[in-house]
PDB file of N, CA and C in Angstrom:
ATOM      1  N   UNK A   1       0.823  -1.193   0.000  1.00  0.00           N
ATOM      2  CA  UNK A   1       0.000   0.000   0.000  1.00  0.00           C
ATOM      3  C   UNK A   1       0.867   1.256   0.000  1.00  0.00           C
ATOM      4  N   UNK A   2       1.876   1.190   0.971  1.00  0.00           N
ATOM      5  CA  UNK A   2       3.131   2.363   1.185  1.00  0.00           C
ATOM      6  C   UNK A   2       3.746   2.602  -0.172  1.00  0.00           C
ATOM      7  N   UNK A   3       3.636   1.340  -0.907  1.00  0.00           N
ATOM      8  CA  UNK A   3       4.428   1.750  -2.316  1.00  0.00           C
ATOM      9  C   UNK A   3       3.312   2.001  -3.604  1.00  0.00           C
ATOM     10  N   UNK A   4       2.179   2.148  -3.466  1.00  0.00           N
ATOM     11  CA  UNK A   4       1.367   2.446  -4.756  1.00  0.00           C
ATOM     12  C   UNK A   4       0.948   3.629  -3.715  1.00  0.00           C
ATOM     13  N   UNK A   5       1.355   4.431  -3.073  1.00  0.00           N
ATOM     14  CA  UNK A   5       0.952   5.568  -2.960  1.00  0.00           C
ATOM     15  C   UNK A   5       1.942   6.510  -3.031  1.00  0.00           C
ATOM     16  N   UNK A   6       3.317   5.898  -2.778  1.00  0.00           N
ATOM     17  CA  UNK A   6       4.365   6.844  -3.193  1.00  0.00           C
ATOM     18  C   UNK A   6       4.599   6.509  -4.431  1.00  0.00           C
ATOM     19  N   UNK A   7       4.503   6.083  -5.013  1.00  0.00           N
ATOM     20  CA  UNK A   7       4.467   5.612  -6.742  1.00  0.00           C
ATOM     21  C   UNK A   7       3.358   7.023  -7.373  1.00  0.00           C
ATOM     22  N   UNK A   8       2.041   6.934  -7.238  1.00  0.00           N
ATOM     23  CA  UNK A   8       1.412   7.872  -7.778  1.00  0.00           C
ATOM     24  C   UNK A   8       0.693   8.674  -6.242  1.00  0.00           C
ATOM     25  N   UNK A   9       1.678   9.599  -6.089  1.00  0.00           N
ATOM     26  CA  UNK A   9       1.573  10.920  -5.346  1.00  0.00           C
ATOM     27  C   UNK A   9       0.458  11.983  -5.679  1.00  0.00           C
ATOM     28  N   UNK A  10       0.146  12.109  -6.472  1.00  0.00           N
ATOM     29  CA  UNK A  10      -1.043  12.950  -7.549  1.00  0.00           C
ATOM     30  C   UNK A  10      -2.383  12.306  -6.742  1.00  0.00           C
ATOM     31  N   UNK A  11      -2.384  10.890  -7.663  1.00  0.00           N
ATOM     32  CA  UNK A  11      -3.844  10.239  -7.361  1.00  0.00           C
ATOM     33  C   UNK A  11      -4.033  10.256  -6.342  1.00  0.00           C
ATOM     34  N   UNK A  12      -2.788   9.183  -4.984  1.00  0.00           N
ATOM     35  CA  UNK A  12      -2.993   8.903  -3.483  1.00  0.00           C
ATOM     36  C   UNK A  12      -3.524  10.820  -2.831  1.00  0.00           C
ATOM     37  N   UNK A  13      -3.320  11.690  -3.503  1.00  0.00           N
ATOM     38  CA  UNK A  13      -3.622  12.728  -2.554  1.00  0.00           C
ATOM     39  C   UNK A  13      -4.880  13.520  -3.177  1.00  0.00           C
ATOM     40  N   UNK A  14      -5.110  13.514  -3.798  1.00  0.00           N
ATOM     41  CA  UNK A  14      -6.471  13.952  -4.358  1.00  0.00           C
ATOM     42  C   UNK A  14      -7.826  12.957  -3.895  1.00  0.00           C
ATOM     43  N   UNK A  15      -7.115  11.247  -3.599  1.00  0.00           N
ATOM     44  CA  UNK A  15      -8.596  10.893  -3.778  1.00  0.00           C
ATOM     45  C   UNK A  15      -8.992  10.844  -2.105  1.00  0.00           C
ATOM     46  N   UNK A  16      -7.439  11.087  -1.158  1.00  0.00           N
ATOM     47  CA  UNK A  16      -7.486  11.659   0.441  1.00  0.00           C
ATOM     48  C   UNK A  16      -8.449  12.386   0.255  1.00  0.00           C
ATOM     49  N   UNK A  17      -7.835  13.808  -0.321  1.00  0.00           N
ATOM     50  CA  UNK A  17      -8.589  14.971  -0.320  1.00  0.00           C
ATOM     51  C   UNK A  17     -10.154  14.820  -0.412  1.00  0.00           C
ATOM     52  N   UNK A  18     -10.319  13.840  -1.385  1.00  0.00           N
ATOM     53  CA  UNK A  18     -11.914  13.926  -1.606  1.00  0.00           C
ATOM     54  C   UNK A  18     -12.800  12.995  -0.744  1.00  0.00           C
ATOM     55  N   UNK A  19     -12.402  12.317  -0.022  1.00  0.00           N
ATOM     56  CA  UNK A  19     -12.707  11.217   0.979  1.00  0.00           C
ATOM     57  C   UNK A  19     -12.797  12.047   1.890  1.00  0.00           C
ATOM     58  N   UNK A  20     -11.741  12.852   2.226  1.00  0.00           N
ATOM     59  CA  UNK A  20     -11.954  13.921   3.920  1.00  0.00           C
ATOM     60  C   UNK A  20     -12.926  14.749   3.381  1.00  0.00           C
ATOM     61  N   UNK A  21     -13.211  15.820   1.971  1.00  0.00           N
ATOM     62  CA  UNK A  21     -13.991  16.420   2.002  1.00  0.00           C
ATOM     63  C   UNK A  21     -15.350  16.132   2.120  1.00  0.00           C
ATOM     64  N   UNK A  22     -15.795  15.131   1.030  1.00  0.00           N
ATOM     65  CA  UNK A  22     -17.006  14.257   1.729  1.00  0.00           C
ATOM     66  C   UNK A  22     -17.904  14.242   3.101  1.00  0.00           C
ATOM     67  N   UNK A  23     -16.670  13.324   3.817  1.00  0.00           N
ATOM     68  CA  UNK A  23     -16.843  13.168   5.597  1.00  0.00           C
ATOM     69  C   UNK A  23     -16.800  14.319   6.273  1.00  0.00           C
ATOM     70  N   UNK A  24     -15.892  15.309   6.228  1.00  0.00           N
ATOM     71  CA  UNK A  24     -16.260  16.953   6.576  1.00  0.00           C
ATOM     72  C   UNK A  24     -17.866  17.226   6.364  1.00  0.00           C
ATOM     73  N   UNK A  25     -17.955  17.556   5.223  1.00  0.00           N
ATOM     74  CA  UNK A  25     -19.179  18.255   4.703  1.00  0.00           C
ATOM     75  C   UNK A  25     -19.912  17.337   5.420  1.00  0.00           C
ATOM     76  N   UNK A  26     -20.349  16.099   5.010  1.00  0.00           N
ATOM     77  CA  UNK A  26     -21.280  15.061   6.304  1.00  0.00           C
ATOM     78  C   UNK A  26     -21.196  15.735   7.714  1.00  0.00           C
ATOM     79  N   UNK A  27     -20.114  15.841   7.733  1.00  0.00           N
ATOM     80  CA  UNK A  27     -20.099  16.627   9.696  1.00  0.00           C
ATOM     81  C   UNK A  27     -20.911  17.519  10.228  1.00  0.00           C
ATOM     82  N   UNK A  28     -20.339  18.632   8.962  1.00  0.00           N
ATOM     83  CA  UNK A  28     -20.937  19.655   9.130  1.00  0.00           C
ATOM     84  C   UNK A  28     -22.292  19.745   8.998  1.00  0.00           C
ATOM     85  N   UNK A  29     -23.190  18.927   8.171  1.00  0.00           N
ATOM     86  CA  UNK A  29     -24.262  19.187   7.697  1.00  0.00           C
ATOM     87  C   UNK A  29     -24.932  18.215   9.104  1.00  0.00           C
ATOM     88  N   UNK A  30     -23.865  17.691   9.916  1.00  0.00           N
ATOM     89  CA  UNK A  30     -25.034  17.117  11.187  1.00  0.00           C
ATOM     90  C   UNK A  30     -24.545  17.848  12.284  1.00  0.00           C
ATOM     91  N   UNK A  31     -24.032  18.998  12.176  1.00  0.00           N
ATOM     92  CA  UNK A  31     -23.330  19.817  13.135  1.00  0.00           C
ATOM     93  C   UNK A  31     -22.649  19.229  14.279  1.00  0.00           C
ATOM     94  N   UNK A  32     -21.655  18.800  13.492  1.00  0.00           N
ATOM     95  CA  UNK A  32     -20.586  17.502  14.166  1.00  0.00           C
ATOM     96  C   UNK A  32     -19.114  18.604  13.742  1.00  0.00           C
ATOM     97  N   UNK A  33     -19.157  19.797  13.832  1.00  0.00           N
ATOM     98  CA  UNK A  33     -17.736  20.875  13.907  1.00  0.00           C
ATOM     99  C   UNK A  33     -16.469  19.858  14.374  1.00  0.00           C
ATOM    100  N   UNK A  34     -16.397  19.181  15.387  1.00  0.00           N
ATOM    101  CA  UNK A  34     -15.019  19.184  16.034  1.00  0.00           C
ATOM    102  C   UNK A  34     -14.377  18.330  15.218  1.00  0.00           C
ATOM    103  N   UNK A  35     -15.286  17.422  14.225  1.00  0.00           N
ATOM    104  CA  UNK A  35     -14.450  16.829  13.285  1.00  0.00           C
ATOM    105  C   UNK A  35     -13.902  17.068  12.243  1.00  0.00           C
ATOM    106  N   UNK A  36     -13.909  18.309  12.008  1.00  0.00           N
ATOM    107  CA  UNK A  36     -13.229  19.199  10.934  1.00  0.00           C
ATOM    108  C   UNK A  36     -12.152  18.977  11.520  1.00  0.00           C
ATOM    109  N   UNK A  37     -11.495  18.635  12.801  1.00  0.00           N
ATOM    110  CA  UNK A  37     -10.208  18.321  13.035  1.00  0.00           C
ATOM    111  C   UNK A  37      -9.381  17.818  11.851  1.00  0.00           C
ATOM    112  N   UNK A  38      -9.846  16.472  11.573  1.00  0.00           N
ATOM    113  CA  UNK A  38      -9.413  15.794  10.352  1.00  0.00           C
ATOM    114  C   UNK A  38      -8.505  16.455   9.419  1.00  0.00           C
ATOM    115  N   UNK A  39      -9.078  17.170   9.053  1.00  0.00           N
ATOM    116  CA  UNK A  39      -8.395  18.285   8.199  1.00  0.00           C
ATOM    117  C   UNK A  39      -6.577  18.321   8.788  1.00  0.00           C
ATOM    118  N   UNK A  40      -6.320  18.689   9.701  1.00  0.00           N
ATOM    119  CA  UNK A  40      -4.930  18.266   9.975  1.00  0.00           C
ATOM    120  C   UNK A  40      -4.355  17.781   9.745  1.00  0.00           C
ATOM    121  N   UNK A  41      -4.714  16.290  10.181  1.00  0.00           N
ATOM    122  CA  UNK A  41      -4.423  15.007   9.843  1.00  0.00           C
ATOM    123  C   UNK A  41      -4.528  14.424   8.537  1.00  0.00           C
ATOM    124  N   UNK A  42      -4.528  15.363   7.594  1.00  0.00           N
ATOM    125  CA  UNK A  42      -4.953  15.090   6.229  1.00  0.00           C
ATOM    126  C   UNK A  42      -3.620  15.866   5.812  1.00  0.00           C
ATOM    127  N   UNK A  43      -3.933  17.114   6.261  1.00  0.00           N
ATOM    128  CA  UNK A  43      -2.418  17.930   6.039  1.00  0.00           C
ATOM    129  C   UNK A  43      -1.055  17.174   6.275  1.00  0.00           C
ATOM    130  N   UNK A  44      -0.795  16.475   7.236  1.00  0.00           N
ATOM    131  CA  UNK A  44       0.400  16.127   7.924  1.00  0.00           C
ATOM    132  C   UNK A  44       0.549  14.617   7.119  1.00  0.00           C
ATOM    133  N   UNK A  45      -0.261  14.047   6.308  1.00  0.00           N
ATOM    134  CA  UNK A  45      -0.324  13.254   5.275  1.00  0.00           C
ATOM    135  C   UNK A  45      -0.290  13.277   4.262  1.00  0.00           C
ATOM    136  N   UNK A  46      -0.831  14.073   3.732  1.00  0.00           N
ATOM    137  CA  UNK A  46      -0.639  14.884   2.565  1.00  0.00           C
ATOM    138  C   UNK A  46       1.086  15.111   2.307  1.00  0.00           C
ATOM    139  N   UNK A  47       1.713  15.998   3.253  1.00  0.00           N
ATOM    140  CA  UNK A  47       2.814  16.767   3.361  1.00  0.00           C
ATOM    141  C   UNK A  47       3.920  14.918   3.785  1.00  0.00           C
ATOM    142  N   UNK A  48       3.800  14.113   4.261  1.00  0.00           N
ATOM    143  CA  UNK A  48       4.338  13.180   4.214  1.00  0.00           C
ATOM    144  C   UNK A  48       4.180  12.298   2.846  1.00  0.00           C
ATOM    145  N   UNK A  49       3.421  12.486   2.004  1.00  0.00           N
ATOM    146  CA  UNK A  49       3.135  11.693   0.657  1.00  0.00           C
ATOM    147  C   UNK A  49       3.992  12.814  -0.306  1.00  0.00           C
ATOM    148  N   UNK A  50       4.306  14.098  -0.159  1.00  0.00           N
ATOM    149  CA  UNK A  50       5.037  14.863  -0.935  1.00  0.00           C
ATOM    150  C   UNK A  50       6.156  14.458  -0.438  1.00  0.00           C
ATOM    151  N   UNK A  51       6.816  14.691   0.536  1.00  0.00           N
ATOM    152  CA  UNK A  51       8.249  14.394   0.734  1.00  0.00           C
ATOM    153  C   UNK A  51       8.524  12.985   0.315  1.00  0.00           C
ATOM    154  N   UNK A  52       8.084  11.780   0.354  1.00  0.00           N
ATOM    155  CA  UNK A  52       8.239  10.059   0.397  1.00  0.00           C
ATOM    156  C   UNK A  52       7.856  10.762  -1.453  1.00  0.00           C
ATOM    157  N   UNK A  53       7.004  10.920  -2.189  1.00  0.00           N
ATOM    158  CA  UNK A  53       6.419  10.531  -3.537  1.00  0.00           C
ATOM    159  C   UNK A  53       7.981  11.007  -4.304  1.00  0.00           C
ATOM    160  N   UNK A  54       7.487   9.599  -5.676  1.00  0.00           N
ATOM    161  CA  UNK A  54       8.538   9.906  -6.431  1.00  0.00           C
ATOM    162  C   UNK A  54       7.960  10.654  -7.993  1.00  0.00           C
ATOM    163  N   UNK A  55       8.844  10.797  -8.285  1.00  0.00           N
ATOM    164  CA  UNK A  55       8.691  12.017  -9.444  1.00  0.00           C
ATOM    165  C   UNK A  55       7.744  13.189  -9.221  1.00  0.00           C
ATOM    166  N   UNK A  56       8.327  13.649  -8.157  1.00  0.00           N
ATOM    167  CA  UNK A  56       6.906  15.219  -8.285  1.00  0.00           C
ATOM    168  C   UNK A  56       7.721  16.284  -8.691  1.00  0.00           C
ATOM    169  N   UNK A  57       7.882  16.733  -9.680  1.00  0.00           N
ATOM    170  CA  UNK A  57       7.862  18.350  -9.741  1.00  0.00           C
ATOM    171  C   UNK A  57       6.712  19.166  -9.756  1.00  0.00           C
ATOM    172  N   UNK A  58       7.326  20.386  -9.826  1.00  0.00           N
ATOM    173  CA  UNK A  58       6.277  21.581  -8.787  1.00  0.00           C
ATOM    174  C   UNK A  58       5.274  21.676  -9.604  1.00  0.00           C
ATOM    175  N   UNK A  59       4.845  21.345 -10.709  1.00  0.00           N
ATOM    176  CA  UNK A  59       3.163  21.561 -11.217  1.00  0.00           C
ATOM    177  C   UNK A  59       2.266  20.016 -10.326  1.00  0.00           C
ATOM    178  N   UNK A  60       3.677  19.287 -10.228  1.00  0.00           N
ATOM    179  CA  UNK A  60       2.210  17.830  -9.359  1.00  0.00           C
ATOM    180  C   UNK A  60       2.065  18.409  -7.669  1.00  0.00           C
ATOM    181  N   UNK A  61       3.647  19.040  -7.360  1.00  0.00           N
ATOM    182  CA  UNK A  61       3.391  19.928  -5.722  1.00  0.00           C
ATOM    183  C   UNK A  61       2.024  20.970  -6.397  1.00  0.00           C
ATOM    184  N   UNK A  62       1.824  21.953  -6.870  1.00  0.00           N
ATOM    185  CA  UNK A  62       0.981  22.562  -7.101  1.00  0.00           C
ATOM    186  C   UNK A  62      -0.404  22.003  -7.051  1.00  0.00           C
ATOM    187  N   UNK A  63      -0.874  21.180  -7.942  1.00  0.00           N
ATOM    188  CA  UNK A  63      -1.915  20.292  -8.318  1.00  0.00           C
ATOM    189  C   UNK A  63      -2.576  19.737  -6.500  1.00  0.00           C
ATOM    190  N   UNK A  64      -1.245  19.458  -6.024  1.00  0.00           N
ATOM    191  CA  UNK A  64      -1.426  19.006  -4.879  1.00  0.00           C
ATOM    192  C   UNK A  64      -2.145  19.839  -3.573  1.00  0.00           C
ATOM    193  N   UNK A  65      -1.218  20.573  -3.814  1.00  0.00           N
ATOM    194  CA  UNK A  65      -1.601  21.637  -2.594  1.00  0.00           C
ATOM    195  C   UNK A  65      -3.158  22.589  -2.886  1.00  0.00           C
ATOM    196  N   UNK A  66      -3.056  22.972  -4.197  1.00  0.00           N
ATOM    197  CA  UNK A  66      -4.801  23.462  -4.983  1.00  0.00           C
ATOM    198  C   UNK A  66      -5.502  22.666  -4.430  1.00  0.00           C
ATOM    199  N   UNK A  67      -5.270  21.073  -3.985  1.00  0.00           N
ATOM    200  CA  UNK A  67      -7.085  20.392  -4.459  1.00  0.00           C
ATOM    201  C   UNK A  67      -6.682  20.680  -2.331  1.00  0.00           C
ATOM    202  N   UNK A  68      -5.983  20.603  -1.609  1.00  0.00           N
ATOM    203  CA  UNK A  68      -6.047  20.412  -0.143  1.00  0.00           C
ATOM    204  C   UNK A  68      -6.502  22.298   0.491  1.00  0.00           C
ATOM    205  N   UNK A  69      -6.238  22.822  -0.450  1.00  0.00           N
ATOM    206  CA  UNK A  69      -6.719  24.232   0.193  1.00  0.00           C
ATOM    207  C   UNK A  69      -8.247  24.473  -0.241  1.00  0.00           C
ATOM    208  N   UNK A  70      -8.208  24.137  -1.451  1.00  0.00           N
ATOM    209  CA  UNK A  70      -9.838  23.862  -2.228  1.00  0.00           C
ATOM    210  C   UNK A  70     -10.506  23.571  -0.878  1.00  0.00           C
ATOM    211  N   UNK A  71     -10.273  22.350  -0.344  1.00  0.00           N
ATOM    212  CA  UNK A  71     -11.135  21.218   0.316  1.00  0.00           C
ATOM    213  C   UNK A  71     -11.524  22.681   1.499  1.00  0.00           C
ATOM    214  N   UNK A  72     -10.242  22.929   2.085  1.00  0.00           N
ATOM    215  CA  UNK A  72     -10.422  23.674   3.237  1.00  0.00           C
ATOM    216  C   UNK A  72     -11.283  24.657   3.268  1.00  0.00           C
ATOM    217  N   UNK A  73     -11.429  25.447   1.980  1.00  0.00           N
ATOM    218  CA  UNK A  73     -11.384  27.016   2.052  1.00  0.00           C
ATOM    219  C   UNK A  73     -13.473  26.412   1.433  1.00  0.00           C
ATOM    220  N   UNK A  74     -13.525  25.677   0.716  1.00  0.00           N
ATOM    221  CA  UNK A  74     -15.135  25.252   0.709  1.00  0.00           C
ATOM    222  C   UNK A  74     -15.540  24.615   2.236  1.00  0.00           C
ATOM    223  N   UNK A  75     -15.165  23.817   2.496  1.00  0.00           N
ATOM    224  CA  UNK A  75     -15.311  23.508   3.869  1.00  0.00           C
ATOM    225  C   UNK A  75     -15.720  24.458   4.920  1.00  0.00           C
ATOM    226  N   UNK A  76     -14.826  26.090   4.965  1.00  0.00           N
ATOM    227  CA  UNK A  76     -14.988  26.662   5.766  1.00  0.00           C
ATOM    228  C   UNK A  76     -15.915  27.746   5.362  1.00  0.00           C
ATOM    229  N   UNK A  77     -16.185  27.963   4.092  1.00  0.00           N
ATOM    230  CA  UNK A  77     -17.269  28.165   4.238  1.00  0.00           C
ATOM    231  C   UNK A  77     -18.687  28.040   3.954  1.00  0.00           C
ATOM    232  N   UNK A  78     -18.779  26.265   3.883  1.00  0.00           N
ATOM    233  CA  UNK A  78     -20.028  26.261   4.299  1.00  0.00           C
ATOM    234  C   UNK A  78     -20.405  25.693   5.563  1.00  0.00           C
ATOM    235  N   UNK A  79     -19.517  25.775   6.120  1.00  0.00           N
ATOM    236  CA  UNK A  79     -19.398  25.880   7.859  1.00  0.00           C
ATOM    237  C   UNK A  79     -19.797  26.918   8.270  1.00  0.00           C
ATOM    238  N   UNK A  80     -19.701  28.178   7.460  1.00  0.00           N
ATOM    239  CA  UNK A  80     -19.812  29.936   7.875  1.00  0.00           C
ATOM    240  C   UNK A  80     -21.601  29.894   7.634  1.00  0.00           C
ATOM    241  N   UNK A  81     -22.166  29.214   6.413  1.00  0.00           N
ATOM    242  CA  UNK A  81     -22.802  29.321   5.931  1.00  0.00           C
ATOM    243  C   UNK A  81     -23.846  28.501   6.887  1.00  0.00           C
ATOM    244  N   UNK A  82     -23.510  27.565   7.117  1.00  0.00           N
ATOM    245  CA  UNK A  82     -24.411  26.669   8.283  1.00  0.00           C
ATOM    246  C   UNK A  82     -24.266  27.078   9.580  1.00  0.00           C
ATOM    247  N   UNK A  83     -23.921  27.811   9.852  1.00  0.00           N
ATOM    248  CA  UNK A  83     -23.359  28.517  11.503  1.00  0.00           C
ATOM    249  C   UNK A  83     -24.770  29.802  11.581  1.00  0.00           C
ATOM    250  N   UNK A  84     -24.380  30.435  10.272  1.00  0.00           N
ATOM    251  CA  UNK A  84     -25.341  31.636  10.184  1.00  0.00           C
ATOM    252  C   UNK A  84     -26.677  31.786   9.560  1.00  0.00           C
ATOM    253  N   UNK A  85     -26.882  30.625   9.008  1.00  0.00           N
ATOM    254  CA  UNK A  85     -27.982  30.422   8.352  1.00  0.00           C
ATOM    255  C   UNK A  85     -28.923  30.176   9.341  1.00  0.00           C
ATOM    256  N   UNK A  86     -28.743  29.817  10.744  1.00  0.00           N
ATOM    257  CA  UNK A  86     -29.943  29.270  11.400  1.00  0.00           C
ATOM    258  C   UNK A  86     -30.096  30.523  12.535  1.00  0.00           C
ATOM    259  N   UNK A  87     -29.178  31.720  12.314  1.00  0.00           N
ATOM    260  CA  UNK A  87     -29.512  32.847  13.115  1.00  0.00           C
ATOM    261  C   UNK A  87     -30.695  33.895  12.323  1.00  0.00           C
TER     262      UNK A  87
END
């Protein structure tokens, strides 16, 4: 498993990304906040699959880091959006 994910660094972190975003958004939409934690722990994996992955130059670092801030920056706000919507 350790080696078909440092093999393709691209795929193994995009389809993270979209698995945590998923389960986030689920959270949020049952107002389950503290598990946006995750998100960390996605980071600190993420950032361990870049250093271990082979062949990345900086358009696959790029590619990479776009889809993990994506996740965050929608995440947070429709967290903003579900926080204030019920005031």
């Amino acid at each position: 498993m350790k080696s078909m994910i440092c093999k393709n660094p691209v795929i193994s972190v995009v389809v993270i990304n979209i698995i945590t975003f998923i389960m986030c958004m689920y959270a949020i939409s049952e107002r389950a906040y503290a598990f946006t934690i995750l998100i960390m722990v996605v980071a600190i994996v993420n950032r361990r699959i870049i250093e271990k992955g082979q062949n990345i130059d900086k358009q696959k670092k790029t590619t990479m880091f776009i889809s993990f801030f994506l996740i965050v920056i929608i995440q947070f706000a429709y967290a903003m959006y579900k926080i204030y919507a019920n005031h």
